[in-house]
Structure formats: structure tokens, C-alpha cells
C-alpha atoms as a PDB file:
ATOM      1  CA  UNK A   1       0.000   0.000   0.000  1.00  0.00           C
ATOM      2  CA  UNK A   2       1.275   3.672  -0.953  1.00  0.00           C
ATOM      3  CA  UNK A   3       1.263   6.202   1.597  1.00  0.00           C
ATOM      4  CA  UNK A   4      -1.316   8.221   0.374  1.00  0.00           C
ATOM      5  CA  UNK A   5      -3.781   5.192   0.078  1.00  0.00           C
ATOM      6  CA  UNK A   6      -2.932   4.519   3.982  1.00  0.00           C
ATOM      7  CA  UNK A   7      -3.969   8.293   4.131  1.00  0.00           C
ATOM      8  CA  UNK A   8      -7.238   8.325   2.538  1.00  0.00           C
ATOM      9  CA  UNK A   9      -7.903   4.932   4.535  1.00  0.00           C
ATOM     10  CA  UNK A  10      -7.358   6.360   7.480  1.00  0.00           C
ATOM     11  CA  UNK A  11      -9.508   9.320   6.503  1.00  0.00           C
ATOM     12  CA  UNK A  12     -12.693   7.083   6.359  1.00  0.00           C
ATOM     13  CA  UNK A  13     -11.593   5.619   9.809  1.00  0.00           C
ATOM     14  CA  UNK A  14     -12.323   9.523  11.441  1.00  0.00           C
ATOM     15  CA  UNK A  15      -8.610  10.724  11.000  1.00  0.00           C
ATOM     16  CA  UNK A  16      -7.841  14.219   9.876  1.00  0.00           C
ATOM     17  CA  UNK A  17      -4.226  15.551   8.921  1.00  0.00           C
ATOM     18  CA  UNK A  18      -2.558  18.628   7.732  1.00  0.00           C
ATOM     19  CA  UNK A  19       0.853  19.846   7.365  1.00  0.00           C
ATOM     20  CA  UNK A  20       1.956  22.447   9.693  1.00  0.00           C
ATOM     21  CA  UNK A  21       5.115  23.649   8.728  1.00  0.00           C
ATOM     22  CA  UNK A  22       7.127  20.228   8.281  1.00  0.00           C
ATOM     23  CA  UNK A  23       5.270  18.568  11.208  1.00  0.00           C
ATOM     24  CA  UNK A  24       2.354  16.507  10.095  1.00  0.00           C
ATOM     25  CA  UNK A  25      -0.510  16.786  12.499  1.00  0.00           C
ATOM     26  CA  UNK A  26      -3.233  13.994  13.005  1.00  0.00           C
ATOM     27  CA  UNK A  27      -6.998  14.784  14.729  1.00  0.00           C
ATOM     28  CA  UNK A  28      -9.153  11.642  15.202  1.00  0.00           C
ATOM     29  CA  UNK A  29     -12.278  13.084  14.375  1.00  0.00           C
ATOM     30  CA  UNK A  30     -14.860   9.658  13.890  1.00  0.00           C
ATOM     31  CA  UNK A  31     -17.875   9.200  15.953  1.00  0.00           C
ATOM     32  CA  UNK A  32     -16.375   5.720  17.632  1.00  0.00           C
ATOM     33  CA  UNK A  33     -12.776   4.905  18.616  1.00  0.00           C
ATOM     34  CA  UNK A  34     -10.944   2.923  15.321  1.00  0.00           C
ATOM     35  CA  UNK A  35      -9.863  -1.097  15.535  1.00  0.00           C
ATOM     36  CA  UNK A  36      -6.297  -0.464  16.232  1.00  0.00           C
ATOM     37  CA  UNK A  37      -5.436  -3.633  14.158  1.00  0.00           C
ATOM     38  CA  UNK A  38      -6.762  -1.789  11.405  1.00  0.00           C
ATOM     39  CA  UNK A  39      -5.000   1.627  11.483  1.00  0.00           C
ATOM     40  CA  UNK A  40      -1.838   0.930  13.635  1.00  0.00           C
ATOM     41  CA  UNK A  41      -0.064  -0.873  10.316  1.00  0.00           C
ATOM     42  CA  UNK A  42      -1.866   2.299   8.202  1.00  0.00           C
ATOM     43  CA  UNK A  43      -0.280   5.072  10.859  1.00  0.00           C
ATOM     44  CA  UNK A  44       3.111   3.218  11.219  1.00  0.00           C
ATOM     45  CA  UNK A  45       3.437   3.337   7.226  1.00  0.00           C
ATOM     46  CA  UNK A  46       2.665   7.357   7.479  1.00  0.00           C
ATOM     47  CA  UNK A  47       5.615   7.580   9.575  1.00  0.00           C
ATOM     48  CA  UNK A  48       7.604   5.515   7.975  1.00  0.00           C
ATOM     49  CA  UNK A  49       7.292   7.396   4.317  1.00  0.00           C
ATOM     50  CA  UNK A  50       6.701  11.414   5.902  1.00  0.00           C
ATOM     51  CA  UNK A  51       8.965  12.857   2.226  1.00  0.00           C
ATOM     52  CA  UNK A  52       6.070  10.897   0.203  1.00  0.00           C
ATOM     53  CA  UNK A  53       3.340  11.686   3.502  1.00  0.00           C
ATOM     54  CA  UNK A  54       4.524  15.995   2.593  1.00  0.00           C
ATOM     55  CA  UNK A  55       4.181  15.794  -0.640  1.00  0.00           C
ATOM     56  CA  UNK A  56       0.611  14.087  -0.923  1.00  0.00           C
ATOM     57  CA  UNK A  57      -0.689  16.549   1.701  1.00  0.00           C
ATOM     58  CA  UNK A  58       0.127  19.325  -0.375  1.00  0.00           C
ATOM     59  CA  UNK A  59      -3.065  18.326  -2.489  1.00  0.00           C
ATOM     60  CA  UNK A  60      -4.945  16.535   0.266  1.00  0.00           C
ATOM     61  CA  UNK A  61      -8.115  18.191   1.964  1.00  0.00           C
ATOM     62  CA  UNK A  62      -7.923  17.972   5.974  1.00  0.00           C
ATOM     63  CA  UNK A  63     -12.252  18.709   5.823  1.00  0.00           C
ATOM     64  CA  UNK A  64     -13.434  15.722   3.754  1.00  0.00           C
ATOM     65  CA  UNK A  65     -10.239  13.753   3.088  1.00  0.00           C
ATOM     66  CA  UNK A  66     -10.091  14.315  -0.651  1.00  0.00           C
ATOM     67  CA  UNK A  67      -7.016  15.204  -2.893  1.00  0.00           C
ATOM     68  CA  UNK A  68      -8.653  17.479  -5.916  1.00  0.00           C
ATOM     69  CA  UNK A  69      -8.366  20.969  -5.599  1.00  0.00           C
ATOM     70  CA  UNK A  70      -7.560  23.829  -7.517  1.00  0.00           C
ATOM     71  CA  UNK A  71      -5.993  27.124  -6.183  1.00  0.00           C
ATOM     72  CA  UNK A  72      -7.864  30.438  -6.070  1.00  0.00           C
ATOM     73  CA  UNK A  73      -6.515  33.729  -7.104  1.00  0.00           C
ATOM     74  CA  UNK A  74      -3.877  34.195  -4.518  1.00  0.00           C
ATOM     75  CA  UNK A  75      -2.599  30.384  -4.753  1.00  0.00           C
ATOM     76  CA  UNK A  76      -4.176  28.929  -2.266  1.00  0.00           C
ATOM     77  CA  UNK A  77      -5.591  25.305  -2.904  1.00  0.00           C
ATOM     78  CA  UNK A  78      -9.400  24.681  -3.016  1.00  0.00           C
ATOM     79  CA  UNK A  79     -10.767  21.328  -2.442  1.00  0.00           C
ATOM     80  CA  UNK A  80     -13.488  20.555  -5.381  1.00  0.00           C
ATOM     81  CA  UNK A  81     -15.569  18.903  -2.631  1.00  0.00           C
ATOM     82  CA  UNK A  82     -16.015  21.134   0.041  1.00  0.00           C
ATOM     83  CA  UNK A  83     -14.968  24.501  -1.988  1.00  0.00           C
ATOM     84  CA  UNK A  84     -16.744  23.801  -4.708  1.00  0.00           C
ATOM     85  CA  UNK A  85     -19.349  27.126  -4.331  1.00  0.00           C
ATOM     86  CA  UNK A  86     -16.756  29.260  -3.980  1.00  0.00           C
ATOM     87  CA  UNK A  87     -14.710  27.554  -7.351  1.00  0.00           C
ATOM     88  CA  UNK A  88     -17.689  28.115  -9.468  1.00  0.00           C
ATOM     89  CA  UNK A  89     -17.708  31.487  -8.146  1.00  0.00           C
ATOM     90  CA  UNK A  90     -14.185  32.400  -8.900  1.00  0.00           C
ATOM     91  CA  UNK A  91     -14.425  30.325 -11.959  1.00  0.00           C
ATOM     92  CA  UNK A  92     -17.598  30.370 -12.957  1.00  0.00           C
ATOM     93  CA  UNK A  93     -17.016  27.945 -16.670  1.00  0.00           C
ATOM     94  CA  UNK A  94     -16.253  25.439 -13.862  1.00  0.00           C
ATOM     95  CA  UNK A  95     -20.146  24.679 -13.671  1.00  0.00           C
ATOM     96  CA  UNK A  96     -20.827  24.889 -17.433  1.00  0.00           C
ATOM     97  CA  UNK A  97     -18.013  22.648 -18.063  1.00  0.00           C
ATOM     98  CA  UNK A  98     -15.991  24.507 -19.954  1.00  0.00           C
ATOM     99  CA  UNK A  99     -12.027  23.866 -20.430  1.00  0.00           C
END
């Protein structure tokens, strides 16, 4: 398994992560407590691969978990799941599907 897979896996468990700097931060936000025998091998992997870990968060959404986005204006990314409004607003061929 690739480290981003582990990522998005542990994403539908209730984990959230972000890069701060180069720290990588994990929240555990899911409703019940994960099987550790599921995501212990997934988190150990994370650790074990953070260069490959950076560079997938760089396109990876800490709200929903996804890894489209597309930057505004100024650069910064916006996550075609949760920033989608806000996308078609900036870019407004976006919703008449347009390239």
C-alpha cells in the first residue's frame, strides 16, 4: 500500500491531517474509537514514508479527506468537494463545463 492510500484509509476511519510547517498533524475526528489492528499498520506506514506523507498533503483536503483541488486567485488550494461554491464562483465555466 502507498502512503497516500494509507492516508485516505485512514480518513474514512475519522482521522484528519494537515501539514503544519514540516510537522504533520493527526486529529481523530470519527464518531467511535478505530480497531487499532486496522490503522496501527496504516499510521506506522505514514511515519515511515513522511517525504512521500509531505508531498501528498500538499493536495490533500484535511475537511473531507479528498485530494482534488484547484488554487484560487492568490494560490491557495481549493478542495473541489467542500470549496466547490466558492470555485464556481471564482471560476464560474467550472459549472458549465468549460475547459
Amino acid at each position: 500500500m502507498r502512503p497516500g492510500d494509507a492516508l485516505l484509509e485512514l480518513t474514512k476511519h475519522g482521522f484528519r491531517f494537515r501539514l503544519e510547517g514540516e510537522a504533520v498533524k493527526v486529529r481523530f475526528e470519527g464518531e467511535r474509537p478505530p480497531d487499532p489492528a486496522a490503522v496501527s499498520p496504516l499510521l506506522n506506514l505514514v511515519r515511515k514514508h513522511k517525504e512521500d506523507v509531505h508531498f501528498f498533503l500538499r493536495c490533500y483536503c484535511p475537511k473531507c479527506g479528498g485530494v482534488a483541488s484547484c488554487p484560487d486567485y492568490e494560490g491557495r488550494p481549493l478542495c473541489l468537494g467542500c470549496d466547490w461554491d466558492e470555485l464556481i464562483r471564482l471560476y464560474p465555466d467550472l459549472a458549465r463545463g468549460k475547459h
